[in-house]
N, C-alpha and C. Protein backbone atom coordinates (compact mmCIF):
# COMPACT_ATOMS: atom_id res chain seq x y z
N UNK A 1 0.82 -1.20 0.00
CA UNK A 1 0.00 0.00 0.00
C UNK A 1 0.86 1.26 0.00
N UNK A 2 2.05 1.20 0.88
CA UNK A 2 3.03 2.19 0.82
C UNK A 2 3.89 2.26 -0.54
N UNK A 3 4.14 1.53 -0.90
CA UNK A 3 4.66 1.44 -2.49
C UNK A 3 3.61 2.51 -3.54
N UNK A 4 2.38 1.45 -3.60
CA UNK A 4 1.39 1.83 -4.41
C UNK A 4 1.37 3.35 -4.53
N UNK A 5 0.87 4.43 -3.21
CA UNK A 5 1.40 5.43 -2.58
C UNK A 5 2.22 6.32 -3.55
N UNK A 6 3.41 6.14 -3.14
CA UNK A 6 4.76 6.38 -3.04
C UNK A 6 4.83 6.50 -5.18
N UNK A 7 4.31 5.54 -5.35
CA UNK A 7 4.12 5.46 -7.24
C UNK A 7 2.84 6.27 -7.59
N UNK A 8 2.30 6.62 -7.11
CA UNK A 8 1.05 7.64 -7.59
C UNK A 8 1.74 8.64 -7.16
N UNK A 9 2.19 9.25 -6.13
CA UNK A 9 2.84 10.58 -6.05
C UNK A 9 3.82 10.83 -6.77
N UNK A 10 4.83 9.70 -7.45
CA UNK A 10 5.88 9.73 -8.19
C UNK A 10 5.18 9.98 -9.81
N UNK A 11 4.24 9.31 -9.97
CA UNK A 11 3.63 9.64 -11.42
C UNK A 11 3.17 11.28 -11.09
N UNK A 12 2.60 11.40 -10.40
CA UNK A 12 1.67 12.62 -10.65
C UNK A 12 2.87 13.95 -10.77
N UNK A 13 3.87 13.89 -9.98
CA UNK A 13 5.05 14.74 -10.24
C UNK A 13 5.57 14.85 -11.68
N UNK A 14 5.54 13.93 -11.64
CA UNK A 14 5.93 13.68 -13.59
C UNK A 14 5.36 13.90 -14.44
N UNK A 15 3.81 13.96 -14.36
CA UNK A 15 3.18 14.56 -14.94
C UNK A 15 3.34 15.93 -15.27
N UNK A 16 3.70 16.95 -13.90
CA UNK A 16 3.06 18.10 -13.99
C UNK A 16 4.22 18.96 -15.18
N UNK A 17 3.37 19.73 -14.97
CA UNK A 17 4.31 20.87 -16.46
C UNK A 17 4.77 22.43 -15.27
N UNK A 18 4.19 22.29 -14.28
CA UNK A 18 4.14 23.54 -13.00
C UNK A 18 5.77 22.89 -12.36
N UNK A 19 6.11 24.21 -12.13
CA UNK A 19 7.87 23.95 -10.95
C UNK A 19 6.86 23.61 -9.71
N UNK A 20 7.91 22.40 -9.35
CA UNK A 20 7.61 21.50 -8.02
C UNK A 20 8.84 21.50 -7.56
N UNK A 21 8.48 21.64 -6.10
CA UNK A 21 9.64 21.28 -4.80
C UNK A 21 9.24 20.86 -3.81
N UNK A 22 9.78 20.07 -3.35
CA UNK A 22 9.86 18.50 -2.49
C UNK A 22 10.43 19.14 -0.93
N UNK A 23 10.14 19.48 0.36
CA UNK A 23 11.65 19.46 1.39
C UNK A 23 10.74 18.29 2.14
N UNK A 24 12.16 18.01 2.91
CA UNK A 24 12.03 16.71 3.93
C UNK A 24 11.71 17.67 4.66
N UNK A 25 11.86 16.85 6.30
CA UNK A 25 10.83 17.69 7.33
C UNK A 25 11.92 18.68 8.09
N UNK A 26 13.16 18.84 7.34
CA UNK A 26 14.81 19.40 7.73
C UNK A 26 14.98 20.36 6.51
N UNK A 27 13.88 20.62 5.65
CA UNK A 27 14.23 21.67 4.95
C UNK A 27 14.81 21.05 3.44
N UNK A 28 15.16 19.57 3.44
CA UNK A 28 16.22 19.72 2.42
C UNK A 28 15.25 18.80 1.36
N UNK A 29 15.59 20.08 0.12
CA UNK A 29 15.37 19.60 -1.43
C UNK A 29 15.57 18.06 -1.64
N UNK A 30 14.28 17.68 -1.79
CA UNK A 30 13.99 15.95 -2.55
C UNK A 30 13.77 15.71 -3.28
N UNK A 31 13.10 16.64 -3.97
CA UNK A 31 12.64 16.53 -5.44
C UNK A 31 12.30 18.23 -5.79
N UNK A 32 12.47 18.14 -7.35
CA UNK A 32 13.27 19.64 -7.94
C UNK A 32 12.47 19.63 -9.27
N UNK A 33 11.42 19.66 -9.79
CA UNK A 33 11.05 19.36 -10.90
C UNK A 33 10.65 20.52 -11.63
N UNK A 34 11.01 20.94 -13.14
CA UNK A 34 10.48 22.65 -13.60
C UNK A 34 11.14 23.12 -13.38
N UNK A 35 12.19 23.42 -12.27
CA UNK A 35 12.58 25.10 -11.35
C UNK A 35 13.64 25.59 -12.20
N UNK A 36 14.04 25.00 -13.00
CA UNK A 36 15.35 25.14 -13.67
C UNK A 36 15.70 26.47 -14.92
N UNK A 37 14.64 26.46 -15.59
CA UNK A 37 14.04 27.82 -15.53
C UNK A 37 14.09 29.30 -14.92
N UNK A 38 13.05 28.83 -13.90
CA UNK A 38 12.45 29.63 -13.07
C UNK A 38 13.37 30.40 -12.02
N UNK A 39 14.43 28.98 -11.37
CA UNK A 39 15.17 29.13 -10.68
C UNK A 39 16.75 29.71 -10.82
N UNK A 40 17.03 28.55 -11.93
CA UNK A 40 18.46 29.13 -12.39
C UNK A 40 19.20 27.79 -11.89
N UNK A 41 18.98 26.70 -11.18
CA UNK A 41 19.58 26.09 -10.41
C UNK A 41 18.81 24.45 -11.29
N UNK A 42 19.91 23.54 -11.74
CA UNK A 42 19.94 22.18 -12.04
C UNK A 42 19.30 21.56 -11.38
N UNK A 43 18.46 20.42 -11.39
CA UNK A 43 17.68 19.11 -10.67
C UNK A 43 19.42 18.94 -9.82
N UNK A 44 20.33 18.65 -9.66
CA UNK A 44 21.31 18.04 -9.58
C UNK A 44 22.16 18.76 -8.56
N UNK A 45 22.10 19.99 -8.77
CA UNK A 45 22.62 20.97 -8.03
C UNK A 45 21.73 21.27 -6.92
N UNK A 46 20.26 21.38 -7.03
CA UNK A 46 19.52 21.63 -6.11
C UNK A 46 19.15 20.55 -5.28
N UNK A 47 18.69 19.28 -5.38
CA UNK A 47 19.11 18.21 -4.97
C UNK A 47 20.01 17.78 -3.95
N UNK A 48 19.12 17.73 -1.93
CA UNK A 48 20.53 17.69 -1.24
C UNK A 48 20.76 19.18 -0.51
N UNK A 49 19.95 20.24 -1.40
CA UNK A 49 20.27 21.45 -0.49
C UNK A 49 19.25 21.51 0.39
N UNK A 50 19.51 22.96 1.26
CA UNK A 50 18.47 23.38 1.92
C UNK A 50 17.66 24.00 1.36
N UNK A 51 16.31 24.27 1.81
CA UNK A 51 15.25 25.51 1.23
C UNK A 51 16.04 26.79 1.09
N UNK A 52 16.96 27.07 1.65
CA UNK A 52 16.78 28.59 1.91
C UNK A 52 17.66 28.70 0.62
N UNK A 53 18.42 28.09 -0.03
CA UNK A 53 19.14 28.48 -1.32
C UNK A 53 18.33 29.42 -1.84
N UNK A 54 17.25 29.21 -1.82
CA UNK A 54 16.01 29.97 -2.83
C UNK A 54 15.22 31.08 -1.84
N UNK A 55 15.26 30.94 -0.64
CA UNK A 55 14.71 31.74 0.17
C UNK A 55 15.53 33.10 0.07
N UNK A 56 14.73 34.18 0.50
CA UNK A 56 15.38 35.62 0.94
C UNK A 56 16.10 35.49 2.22
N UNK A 57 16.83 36.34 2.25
CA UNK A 57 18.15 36.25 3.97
C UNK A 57 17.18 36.73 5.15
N UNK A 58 15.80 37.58 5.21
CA UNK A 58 15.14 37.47 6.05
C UNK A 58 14.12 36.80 6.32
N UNK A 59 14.23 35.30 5.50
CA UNK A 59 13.44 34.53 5.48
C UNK A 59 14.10 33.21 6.01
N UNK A 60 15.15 33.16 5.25
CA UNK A 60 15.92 31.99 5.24
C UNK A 60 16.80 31.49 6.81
N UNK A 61 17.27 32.88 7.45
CA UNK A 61 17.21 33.13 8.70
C UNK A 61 16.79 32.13 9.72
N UNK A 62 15.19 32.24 9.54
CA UNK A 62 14.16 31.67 10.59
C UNK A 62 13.73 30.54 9.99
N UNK A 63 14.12 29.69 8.76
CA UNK A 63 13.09 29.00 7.99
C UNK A 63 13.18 27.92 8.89
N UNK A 64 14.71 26.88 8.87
CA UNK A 64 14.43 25.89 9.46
C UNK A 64 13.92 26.12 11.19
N UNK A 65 13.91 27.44 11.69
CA UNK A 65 13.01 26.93 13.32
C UNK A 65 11.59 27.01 13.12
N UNK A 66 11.07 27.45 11.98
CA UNK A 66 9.71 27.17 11.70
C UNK A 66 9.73 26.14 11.48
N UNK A 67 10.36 25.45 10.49
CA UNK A 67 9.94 23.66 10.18
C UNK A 67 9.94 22.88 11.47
N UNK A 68 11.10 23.24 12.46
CA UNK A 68 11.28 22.41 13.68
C UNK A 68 10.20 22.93 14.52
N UNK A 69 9.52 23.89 15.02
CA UNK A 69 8.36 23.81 15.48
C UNK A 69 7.28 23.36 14.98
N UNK A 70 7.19 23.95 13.33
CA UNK A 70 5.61 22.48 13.45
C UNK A 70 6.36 21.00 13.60
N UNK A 71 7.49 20.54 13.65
CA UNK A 71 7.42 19.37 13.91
C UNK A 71 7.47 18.55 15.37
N UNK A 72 7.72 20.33 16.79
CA UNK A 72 7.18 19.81 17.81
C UNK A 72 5.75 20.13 17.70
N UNK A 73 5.35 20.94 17.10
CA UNK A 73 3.96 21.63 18.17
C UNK A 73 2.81 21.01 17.08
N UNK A 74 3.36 20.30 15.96
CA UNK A 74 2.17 19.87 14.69
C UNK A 74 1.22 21.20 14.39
N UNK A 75 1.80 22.57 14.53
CA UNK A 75 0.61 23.60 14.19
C UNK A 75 0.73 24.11 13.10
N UNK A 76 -0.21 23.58 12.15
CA UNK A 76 0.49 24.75 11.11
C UNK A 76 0.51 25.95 10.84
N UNK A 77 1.45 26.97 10.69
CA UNK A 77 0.91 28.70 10.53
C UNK A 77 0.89 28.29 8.82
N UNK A 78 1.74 28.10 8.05
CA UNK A 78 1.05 28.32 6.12
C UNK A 78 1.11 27.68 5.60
N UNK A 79 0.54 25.64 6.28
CA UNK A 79 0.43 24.88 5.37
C UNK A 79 -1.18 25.09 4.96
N UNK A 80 -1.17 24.42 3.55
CA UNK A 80 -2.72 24.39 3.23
C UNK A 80 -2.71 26.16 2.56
N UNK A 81 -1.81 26.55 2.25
CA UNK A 81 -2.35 28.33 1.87
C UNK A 81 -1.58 28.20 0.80
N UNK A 82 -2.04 29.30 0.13
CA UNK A 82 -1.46 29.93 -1.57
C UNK A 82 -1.19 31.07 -0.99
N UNK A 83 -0.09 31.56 -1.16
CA UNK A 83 1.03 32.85 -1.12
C UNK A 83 1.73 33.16 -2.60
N UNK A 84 1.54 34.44 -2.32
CA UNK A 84 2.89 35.22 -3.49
C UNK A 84 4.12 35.34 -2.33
N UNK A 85 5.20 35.04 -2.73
CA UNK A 85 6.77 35.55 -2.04
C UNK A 85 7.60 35.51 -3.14
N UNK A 86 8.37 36.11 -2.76
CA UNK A 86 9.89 36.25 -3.28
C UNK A 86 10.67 35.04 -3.25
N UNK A 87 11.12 34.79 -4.08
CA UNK A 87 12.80 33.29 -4.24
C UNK A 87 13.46 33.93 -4.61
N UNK A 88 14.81 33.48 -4.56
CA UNK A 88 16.08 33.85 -4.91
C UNK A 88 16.70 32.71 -6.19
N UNK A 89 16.90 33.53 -7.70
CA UNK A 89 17.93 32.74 -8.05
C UNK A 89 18.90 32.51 -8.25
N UNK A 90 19.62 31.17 -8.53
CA UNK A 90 20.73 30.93 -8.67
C UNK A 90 21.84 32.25 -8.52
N UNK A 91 21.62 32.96 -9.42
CA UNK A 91 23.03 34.58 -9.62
C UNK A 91 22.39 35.37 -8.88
N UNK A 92 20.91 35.41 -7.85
CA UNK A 92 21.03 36.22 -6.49
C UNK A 92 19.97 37.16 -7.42
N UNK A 93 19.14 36.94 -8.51
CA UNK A 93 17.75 37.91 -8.71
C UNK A 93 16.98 37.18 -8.16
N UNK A 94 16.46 38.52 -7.86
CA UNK A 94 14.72 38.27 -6.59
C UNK A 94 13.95 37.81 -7.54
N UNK A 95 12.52 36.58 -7.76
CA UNK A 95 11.78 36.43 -8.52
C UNK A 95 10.36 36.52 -7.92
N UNK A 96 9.13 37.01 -8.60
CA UNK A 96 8.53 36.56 -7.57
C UNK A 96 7.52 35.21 -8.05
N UNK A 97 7.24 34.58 -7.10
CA UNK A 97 6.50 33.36 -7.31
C UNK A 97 5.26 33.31 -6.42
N UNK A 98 4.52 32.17 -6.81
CA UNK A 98 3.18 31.84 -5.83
C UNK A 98 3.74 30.20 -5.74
N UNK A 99 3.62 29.88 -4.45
CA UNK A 99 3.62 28.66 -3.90
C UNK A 99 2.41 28.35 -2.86
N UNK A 100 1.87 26.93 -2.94
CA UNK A 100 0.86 26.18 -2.42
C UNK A 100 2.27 25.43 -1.49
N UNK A 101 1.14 25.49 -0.34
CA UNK A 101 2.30 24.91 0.77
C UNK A 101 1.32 23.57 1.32
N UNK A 102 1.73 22.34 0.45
CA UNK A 102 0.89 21.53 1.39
C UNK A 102 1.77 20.42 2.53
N UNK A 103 1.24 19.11 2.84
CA UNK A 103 1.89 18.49 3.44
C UNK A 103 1.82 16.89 3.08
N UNK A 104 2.48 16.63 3.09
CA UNK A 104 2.51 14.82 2.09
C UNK A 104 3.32 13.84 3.37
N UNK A 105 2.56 13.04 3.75
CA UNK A 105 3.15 12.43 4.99
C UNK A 105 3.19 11.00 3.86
N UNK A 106 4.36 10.25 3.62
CA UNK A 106 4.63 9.21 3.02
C UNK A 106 5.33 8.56 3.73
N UNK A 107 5.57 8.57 5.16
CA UNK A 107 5.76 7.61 6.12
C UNK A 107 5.50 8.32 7.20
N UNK A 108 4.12 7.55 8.24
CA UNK A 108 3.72 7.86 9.22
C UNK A 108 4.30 7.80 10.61
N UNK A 109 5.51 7.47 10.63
CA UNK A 109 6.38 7.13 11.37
C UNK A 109 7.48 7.93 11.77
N UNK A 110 7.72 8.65 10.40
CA UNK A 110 8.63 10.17 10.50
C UNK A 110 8.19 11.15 10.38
């Protein structure tokens, strides 16, 4: 069932034609799909980093103690929301983007 899972979320990524980004529950890039473009930054290169590569410096700052509190307190402040913000690419231009912030639990255990 976890397989099965795990292959429907893997197709449906592949599908899309929209920039997708993946973080573990530590911030770090798992999957990179589209951004390359958008971003300036390789599947390959991005792959392995942290979020904040792409984040602003007064964002990027605080990012991972936000991730580590919802992962004590489970609260979310902006999952489930559509936002406009700012990313950073690759050579350091501001872009701006809209990101959907959801949450994909593919092992209930971590």
């Amino acid at each position: 069932e976890r397989q099965a899972a795990v292959s429907l979320a893997e197709s449906t990524l592949a599908l899309s034609a929209s920039p997708i980004i993946v973080i573990s529950q530590t911030g770090v890039i798992t999957t990179w799909k589209n951004c390359e473009e958008l971003l300036g930054w390789t599947e390959e290169e991005a792959l392995g980093q942290n979020i904040k590569v792409i984040t602003p410096p007064e964002i990027a700052v605080e990012h991972n103690g936000y991730l580590k509190r919802y992962r004590q307190t489970k609260v979310p402040t902006v999952l489930n929301s559509t936002r406009r913000l700012t990313a950073v690419r690759k050579n350091g231009q501001l872009v701006p983007v809209d990101i959907s912030i959801r949450e994909a639990v593919i092992n209930a255990d971590e």
